[in-house]
Protein backbone atom coordinates (compact mmCIF):
# COMPACT_ATOMS: atom_id res chain seq x y z
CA UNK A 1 0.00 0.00 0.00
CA UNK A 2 2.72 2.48 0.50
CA UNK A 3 4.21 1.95 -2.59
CA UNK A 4 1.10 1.58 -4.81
CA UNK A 5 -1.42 3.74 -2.51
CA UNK A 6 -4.86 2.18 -1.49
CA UNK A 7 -5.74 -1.65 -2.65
CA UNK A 8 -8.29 -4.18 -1.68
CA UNK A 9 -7.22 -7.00 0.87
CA UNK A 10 -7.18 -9.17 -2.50
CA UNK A 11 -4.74 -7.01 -4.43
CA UNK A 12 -2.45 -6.88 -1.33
CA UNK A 13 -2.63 -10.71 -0.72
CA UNK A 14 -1.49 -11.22 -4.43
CA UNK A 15 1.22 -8.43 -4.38
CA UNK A 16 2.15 -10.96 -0.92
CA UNK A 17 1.95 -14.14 -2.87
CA UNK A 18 -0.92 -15.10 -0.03
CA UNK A 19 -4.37 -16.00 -0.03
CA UNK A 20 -6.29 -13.15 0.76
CA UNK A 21 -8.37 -15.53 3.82
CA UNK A 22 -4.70 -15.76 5.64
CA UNK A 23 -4.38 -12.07 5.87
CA UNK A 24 -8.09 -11.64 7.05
CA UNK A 25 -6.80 -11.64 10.70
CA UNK A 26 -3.71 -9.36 10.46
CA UNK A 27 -5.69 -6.71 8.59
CA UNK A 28 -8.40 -7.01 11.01
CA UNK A 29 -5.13 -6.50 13.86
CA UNK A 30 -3.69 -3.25 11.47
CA UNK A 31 -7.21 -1.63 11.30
CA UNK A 32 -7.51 -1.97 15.02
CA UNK A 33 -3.97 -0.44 16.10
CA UNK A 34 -5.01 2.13 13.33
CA UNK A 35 -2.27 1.38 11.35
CA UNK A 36 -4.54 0.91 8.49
CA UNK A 37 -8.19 2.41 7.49
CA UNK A 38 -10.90 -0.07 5.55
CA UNK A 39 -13.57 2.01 3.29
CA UNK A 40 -15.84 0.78 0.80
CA UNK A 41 -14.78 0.79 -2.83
CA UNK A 42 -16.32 3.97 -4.62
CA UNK A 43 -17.12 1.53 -7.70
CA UNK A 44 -18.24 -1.84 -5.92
CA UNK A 45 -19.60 -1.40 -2.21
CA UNK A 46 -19.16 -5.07 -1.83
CA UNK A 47 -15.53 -5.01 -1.27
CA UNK A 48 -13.19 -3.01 0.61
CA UNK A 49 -10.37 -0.53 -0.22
CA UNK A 50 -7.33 -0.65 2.45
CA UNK A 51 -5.41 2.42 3.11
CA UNK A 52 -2.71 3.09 5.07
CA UNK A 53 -2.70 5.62 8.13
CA UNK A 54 -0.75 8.52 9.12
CA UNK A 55 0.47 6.47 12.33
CA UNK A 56 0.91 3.25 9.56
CA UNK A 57 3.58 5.07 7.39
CA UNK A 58 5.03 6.12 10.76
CA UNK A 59 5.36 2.61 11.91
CA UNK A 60 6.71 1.72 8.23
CA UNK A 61 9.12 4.95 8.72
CA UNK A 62 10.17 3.51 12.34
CA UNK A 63 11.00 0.32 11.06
């Protein structure tokens, strides 16, 4: 996400070479510690755009 800006949990599960249901958990985890913010794609409501936060680039900057 910080290199290609928002993407749905799919798009970053591919870019991962994982299955988008094994990263279900650890997004849930990043949108709790607002590291990262969900919305709702502009084009299909059904899925979900992920973003990152100012306190997730932060943390990436930190680390």
């Amino acid at each position: 996400m910080r290199r290609h800006g928002a993407a749905t949990p799919g798009e970053v599960a591919a870019a991962e070479r994982q299955r988008p249901q094994s990263l279900t958990r650890v997004f849930a985890e990043l949108e709790s510690d607002g590291l990262i913010a969900r919305t709702a794609d502009g084009a299909d409501r059904r899925q979900s755009v992920l973003t990152l936060t100012a306190e997730g680039l932060r943390a990436l900057e930190r680390d």
